[in-house]
C-alpha atoms as a PDB file:
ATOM      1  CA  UNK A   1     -29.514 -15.643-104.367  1.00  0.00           C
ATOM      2  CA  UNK A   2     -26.906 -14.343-101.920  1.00  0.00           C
ATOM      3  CA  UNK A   3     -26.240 -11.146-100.780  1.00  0.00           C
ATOM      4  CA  UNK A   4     -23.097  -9.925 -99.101  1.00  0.00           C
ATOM      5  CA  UNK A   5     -22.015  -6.539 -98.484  1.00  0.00           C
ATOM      6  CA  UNK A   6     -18.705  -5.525 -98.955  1.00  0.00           C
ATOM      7  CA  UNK A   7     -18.555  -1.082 -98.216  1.00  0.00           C
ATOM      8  CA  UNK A   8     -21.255   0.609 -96.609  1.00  0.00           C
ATOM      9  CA  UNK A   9     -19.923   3.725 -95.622  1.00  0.00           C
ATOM     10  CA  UNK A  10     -21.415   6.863 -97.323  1.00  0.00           C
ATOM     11  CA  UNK A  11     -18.911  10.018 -99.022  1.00  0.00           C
ATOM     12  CA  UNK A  12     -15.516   7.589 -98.158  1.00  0.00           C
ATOM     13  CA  UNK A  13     -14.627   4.502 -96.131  1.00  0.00           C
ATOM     14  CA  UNK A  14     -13.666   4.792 -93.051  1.00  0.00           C
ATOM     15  CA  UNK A  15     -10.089   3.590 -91.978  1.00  0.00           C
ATOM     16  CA  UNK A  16      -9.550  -0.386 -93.519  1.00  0.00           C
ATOM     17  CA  UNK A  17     -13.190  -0.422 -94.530  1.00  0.00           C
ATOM     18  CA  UNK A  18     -15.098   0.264 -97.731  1.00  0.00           C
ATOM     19  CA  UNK A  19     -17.746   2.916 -99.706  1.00  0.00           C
ATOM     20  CA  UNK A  20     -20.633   1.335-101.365  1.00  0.00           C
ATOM     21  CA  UNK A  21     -19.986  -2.331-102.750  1.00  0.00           C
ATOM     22  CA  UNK A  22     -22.362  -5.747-102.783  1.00  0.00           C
ATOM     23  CA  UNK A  23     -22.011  -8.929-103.896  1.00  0.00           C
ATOM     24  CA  UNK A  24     -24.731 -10.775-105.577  1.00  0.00           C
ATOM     25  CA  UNK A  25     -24.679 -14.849-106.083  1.00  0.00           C
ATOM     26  CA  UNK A  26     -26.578 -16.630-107.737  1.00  0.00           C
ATOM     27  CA  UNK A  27     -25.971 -19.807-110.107  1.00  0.00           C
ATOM     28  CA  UNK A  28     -22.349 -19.437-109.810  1.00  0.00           C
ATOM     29  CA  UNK A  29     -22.913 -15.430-111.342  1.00  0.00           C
ATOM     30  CA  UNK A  30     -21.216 -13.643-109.241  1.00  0.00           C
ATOM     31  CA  UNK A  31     -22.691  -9.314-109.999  1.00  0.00           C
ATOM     32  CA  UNK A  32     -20.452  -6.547-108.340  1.00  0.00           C
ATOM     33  CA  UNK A  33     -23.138  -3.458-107.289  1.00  0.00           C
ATOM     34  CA  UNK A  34     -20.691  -0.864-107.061  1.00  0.00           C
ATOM     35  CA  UNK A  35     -17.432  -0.355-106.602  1.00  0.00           C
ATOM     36  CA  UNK A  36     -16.317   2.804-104.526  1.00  0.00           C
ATOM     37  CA  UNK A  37     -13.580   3.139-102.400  1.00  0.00           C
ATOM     38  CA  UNK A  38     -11.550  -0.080-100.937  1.00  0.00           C
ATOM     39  CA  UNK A  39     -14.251  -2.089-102.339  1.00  0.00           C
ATOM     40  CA  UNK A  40     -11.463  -4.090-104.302  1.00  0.00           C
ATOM     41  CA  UNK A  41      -9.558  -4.731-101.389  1.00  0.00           C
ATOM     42  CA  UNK A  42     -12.390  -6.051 -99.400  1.00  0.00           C
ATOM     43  CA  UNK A  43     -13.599  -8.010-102.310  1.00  0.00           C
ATOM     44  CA  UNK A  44     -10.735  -9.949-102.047  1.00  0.00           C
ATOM     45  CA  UNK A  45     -11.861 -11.743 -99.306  1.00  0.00           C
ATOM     46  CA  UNK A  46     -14.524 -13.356-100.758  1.00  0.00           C
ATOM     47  CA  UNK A  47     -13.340 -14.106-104.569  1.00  0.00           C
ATOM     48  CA  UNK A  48     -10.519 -12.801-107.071  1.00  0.00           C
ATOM     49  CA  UNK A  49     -11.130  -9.763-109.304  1.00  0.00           C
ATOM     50  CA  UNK A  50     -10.958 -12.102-112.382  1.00  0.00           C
ATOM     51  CA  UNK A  51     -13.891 -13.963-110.713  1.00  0.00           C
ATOM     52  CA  UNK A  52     -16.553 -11.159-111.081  1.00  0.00           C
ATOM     53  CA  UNK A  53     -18.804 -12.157-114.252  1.00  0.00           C
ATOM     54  CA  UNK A  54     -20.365  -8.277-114.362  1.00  0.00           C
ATOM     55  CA  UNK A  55     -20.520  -4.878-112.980  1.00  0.00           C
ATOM     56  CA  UNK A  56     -23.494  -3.115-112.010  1.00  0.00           C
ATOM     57  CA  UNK A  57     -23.196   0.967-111.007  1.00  0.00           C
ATOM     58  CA  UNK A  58     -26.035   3.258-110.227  1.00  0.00           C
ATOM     59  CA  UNK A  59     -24.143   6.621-110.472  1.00  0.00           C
ATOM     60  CA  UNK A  60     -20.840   8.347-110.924  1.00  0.00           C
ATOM     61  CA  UNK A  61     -20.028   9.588-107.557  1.00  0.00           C
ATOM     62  CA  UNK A  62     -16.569   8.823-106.637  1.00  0.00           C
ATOM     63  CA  UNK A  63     -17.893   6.692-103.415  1.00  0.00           C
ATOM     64  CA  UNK A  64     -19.481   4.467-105.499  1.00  0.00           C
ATOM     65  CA  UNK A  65     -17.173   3.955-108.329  1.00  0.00           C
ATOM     66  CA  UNK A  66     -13.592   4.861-106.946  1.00  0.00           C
ATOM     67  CA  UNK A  67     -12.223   1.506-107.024  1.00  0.00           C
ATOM     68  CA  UNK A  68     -13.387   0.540-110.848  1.00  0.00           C
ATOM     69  CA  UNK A  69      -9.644   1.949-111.907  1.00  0.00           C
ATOM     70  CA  UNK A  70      -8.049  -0.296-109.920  1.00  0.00           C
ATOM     71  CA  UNK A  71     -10.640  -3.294-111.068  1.00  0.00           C
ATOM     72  CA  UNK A  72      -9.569  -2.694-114.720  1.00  0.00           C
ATOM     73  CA  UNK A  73      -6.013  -2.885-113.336  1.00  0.00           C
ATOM     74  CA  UNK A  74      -5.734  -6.252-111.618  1.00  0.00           C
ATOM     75  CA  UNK A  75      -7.887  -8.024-114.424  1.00  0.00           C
ATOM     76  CA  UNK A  76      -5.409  -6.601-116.842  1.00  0.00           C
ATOM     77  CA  UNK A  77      -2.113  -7.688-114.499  1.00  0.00           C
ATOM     78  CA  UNK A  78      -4.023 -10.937-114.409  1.00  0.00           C
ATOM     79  CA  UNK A  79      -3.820 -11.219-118.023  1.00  0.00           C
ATOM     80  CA  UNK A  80       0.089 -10.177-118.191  1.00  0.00           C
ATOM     81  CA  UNK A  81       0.472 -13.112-115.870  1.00  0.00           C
ATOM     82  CA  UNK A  82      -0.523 -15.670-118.512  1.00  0.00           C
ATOM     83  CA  UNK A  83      -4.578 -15.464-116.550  1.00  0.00           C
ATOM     84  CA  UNK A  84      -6.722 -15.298-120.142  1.00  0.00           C
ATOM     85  CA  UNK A  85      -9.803 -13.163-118.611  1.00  0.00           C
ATOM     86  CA  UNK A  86     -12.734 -12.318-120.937  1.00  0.00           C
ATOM     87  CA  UNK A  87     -13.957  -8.497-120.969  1.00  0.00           C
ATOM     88  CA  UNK A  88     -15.850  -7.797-118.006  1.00  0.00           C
ATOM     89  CA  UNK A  89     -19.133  -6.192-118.277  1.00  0.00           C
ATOM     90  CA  UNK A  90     -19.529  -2.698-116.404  1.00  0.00           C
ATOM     91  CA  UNK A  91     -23.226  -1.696-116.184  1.00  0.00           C
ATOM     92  CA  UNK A  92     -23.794   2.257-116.129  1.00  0.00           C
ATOM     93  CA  UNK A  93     -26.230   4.936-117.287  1.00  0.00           C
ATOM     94  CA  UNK A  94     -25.065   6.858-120.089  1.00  0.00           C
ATOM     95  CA  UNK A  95     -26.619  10.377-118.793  1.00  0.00           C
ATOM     96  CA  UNK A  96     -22.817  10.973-118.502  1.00  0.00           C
ATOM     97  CA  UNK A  97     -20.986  10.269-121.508  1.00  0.00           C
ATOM     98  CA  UNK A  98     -17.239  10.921-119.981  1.00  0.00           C
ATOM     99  CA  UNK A  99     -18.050   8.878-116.533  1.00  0.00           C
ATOM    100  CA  UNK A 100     -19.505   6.291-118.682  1.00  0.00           C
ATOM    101  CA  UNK A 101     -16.654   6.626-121.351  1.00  0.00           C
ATOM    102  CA  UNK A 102     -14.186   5.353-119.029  1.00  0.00           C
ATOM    103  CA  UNK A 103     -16.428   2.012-117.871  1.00  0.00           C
ATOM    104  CA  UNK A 104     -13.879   0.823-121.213  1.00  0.00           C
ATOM    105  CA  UNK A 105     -10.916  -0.293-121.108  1.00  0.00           C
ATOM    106  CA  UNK A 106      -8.369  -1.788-123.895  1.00  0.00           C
ATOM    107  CA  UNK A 107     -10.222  -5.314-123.908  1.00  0.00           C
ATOM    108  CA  UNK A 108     -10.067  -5.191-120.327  1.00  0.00           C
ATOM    109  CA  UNK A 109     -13.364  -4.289-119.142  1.00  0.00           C
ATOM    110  CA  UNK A 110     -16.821  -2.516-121.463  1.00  0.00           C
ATOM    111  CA  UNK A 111     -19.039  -0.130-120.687  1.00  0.00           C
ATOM    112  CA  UNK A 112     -22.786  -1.438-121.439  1.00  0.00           C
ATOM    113  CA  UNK A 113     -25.193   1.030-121.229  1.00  0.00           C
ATOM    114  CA  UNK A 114     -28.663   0.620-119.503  1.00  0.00           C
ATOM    115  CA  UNK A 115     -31.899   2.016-120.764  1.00  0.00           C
ATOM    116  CA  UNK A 116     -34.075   2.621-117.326  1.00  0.00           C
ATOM    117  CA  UNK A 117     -37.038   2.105-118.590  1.00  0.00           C
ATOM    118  CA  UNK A 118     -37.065  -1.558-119.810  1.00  0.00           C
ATOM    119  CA  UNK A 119     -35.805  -4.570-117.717  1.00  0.00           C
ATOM    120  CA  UNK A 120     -32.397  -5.877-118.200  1.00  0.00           C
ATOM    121  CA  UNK A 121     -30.935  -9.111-118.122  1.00  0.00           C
ATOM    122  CA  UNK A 122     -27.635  -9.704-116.272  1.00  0.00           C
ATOM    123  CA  UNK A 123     -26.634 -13.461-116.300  1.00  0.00           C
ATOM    124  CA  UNK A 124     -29.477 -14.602-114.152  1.00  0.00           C
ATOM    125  CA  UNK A 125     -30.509 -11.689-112.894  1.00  0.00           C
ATOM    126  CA  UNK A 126     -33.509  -9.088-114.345  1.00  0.00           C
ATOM    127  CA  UNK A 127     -33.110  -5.802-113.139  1.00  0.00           C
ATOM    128  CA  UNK A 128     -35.555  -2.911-113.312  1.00  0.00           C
ATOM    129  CA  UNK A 129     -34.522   0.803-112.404  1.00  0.00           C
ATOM    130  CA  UNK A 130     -35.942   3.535-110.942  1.00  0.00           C
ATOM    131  CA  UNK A 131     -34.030   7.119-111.078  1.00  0.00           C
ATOM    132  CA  UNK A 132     -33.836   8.873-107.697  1.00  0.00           C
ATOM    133  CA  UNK A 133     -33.458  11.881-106.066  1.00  0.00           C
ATOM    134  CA  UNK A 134     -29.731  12.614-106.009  1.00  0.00           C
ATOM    135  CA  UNK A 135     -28.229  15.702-106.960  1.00  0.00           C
ATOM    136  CA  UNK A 136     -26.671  13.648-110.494  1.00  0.00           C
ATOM    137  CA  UNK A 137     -28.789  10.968-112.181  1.00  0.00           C
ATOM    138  CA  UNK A 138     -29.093   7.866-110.074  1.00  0.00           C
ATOM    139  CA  UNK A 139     -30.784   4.886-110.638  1.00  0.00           C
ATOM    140  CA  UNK A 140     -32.219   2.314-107.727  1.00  0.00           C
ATOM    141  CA  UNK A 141     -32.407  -1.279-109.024  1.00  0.00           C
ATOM    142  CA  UNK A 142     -34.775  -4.118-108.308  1.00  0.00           C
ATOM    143  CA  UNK A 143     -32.562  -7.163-108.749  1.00  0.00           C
ATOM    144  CA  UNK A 144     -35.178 -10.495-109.293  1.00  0.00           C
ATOM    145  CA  UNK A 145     -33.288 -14.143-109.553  1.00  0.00           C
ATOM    146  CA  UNK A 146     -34.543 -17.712-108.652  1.00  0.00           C
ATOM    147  CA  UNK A 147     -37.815 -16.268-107.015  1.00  0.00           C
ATOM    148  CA  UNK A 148     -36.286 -13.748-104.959  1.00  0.00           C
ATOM    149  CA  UNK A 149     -35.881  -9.505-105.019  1.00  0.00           C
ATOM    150  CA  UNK A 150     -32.975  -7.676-103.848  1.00  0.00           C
ATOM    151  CA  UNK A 151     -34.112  -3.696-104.226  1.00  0.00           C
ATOM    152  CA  UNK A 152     -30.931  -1.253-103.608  1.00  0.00           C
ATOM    153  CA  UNK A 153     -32.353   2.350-103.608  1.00  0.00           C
ATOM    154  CA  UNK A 154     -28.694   3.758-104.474  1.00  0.00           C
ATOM    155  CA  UNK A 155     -28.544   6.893-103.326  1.00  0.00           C
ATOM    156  CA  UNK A 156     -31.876   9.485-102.881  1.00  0.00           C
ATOM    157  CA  UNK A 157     -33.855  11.183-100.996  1.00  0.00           C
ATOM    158  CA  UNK A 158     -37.211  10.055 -99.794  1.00  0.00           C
ATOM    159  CA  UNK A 159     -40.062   9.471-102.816  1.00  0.00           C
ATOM    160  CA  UNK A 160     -42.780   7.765-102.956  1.00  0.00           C
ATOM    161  CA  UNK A 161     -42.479   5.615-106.411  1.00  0.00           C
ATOM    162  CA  UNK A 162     -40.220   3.567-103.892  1.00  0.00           C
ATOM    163  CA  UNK A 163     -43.010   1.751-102.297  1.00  0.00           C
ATOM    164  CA  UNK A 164     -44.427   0.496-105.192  1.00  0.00           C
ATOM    165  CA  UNK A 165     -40.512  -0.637-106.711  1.00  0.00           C
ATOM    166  CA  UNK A 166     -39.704  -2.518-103.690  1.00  0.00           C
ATOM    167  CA  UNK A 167     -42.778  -3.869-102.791  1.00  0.00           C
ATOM    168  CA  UNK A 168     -42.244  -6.898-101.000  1.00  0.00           C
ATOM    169  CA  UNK A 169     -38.811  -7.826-101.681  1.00  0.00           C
ATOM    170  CA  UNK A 170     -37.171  -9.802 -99.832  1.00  0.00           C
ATOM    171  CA  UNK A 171     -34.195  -7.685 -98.910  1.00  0.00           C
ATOM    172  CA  UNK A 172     -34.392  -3.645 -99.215  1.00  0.00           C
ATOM    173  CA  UNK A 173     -30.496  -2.389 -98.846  1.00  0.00           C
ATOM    174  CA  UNK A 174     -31.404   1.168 -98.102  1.00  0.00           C
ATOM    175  CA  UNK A 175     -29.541   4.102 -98.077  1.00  0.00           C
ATOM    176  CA  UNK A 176     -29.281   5.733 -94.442  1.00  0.00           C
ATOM    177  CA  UNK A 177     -27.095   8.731 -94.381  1.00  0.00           C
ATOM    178  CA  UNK A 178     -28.910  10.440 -91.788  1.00  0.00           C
ATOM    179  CA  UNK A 179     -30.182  10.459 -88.048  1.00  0.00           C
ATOM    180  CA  UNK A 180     -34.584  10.751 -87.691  1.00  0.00           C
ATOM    181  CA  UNK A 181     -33.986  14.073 -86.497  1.00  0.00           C
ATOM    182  CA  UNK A 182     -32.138  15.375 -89.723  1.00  0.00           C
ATOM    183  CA  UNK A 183     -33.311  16.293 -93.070  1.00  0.00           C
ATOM    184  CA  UNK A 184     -31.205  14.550 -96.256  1.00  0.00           C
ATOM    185  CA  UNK A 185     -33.648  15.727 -98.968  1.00  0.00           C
ATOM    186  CA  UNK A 186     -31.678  18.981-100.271  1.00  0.00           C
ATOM    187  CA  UNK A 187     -28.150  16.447-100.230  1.00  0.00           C
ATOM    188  CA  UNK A 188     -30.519  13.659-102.031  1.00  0.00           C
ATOM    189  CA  UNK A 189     -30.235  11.097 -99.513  1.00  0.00           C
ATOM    190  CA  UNK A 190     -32.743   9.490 -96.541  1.00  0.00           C
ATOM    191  CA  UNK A 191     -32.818   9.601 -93.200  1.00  0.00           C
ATOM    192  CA  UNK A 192     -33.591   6.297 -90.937  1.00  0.00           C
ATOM    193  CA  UNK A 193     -37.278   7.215 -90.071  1.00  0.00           C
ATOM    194  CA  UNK A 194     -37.564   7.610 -93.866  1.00  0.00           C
ATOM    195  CA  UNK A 195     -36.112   3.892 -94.351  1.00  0.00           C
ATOM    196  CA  UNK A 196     -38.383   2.230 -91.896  1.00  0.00           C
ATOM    197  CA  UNK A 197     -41.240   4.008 -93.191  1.00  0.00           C
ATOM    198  CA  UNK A 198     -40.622   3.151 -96.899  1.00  0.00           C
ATOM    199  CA  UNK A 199     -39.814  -0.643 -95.959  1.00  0.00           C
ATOM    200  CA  UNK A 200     -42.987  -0.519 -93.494  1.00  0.00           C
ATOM    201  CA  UNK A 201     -45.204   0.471 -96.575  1.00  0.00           C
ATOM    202  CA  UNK A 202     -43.507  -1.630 -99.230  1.00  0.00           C
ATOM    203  CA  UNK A 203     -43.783  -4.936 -97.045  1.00  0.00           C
ATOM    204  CA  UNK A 204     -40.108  -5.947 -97.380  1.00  0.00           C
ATOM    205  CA  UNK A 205     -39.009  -8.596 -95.211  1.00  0.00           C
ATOM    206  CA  UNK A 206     -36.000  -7.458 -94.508  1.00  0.00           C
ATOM    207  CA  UNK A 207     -34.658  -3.745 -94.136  1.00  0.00           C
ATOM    208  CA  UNK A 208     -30.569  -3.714 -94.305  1.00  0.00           C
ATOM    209  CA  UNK A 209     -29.325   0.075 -93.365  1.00  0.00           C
ATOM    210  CA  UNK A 210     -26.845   1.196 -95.843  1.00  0.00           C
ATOM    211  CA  UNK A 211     -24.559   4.431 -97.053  1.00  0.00           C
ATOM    212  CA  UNK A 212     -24.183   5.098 -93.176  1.00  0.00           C
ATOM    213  CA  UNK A 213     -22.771   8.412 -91.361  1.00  0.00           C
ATOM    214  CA  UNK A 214     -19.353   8.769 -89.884  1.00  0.00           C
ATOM    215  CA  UNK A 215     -20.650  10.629 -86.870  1.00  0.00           C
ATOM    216  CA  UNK A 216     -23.134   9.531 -83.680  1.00  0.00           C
ATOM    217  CA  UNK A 217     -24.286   6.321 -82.755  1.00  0.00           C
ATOM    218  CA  UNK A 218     -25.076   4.126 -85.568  1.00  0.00           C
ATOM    219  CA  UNK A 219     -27.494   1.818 -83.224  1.00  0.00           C
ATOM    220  CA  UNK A 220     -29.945   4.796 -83.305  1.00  0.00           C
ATOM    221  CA  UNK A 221     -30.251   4.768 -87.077  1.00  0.00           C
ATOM    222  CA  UNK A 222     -31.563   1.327 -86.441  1.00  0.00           C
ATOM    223  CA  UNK A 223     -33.852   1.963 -83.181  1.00  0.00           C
ATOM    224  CA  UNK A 224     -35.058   4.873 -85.416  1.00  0.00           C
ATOM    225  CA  UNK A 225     -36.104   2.821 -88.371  1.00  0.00           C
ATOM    226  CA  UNK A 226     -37.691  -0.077 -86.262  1.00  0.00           C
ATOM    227  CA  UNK A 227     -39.805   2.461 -84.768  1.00  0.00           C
ATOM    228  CA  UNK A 228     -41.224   2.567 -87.808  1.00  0.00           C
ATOM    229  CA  UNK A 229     -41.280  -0.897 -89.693  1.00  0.00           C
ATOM    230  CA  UNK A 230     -42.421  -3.917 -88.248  1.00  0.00           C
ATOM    231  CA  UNK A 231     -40.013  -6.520 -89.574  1.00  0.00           C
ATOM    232  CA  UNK A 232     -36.394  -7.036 -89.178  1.00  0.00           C
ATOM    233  CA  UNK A 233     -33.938  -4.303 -89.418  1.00  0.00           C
ATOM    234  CA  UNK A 234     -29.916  -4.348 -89.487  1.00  0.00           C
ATOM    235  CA  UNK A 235     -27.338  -2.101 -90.301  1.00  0.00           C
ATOM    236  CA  UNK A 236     -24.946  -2.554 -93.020  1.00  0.00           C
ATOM    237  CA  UNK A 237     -21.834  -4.557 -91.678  1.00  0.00           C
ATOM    238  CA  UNK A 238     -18.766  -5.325 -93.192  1.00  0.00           C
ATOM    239  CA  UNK A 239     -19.059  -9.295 -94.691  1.00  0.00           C
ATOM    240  CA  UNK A 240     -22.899  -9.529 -93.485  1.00  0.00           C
ATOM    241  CA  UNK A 241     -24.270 -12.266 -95.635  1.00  0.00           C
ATOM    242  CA  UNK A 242     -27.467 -12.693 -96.479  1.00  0.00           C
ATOM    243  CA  UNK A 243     -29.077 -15.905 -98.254  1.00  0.00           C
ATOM    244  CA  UNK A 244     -32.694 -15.811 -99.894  1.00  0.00           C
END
């Protein structure tokens, strides 16, 4: 499985970068988590919006879902230009029936709803859900394929059922939309002592920094959240690739 991160930045993207967006690959299945703001751009880089095989989306805020508009747009100018696509797959809760109403599209794309409490199979993938602490329903996902766990917390503040959902995965891409010395919990999203601590007591290998703040020095996020977990921490970068 291979992970590569295409937004990161948390509320918008900052100038000719991305909001939340990350590839997953695996067996030539190529799963979109996300798709907020300049996410389709970006994606561009790295395969063709006709290429994507399924859409995964853990809430309806516009940083994390901006760009599905525009994703429904090229597949169907794709199609006008003689490109016979099949209906993409878009993933969503249906806790919102007029966010989740527009995940269809003519025959372009199809919203397919998720029911959090059972596991669902997405190509090769089998993804579990946990709902977070966001101020609209939000779901984290534990993404298991070929032997290996991707957990993305989406966005939340701090709870504890976390440790036990991404206990030792392999990658936990958690969202970091504060400094240690900041509280997130009343806007429903962590802080970096928070992150280290929850990868610390989950046993991840890996800790990727996520959703990030467009103020202060993003290097502290990450000497914060080593402080706290023992294995190997990086923030979110634009392209950063990760094989499992």
């Amino acid at each position: 499985m291979k992970l590569t991160v295409i937004g990161y930045w948390g509320g918008y993207p900052k100038k000719n970068a991305a909001s939340s967006g990350y590839l997953l690959e695996h067996e030539g299945f190529q799963l979109l988590l996300d798709c907020g703001s300049g996410v389709l751009s970006k994606l561009q880089n790295i395969i063709q919006p006709g290429e994507l095989d399924a859409v995964i989306l853990s809430h309806y805020h516009s940083d994390h879902i901006a760009d599905i508009g525009v994703l429904q747009h090229a597949r169907l100018i794709q199609g006008f230009l003689g490109n016979d696509l099949p209906n993409l797959p878009i993933y969503g809760h249906t806790f919102d029936q007029p966010e989740f109403g527009k995940l269809t599209y003519k025959s372009i794309t199809k919203g397919v709803g998720y029911e959090p409490t059972t596991v669902l199979s997405v190509g090769p993938y089998q993804i579990s859900f946990l709902r977070t602490n966001h101020p609209v329903p939000c779901f984290a996902m534990r993404i298991e394929a070929g032997g290996k766990t991707v957990v993305y917390t989406g966005d939340s503040s701090y709870k504890e059922e976390f440790i036990e959902f991404s206990h030792k995965a392999d990658v936990l891409l958690c969202e970091c939309n504060f400094y240690g010395n900041q509280s997130g919990k009343s806007a429903g999203h962590m802080n970096s002592i928070e992150a280290g601590q929850l990868a610390e007591k989950a046993k991840v290998k890996k800790l990727i920094l996520t959703h990030l703040p467009h103020y202060g020095n993003l290097d502290d996020l990450m000497a914060e959240a080593s402080g706290e977990f023992g294995g190997t921490t990086k923030l979110a970068e634009e392209f950063l690739s990760i094989s499992l």
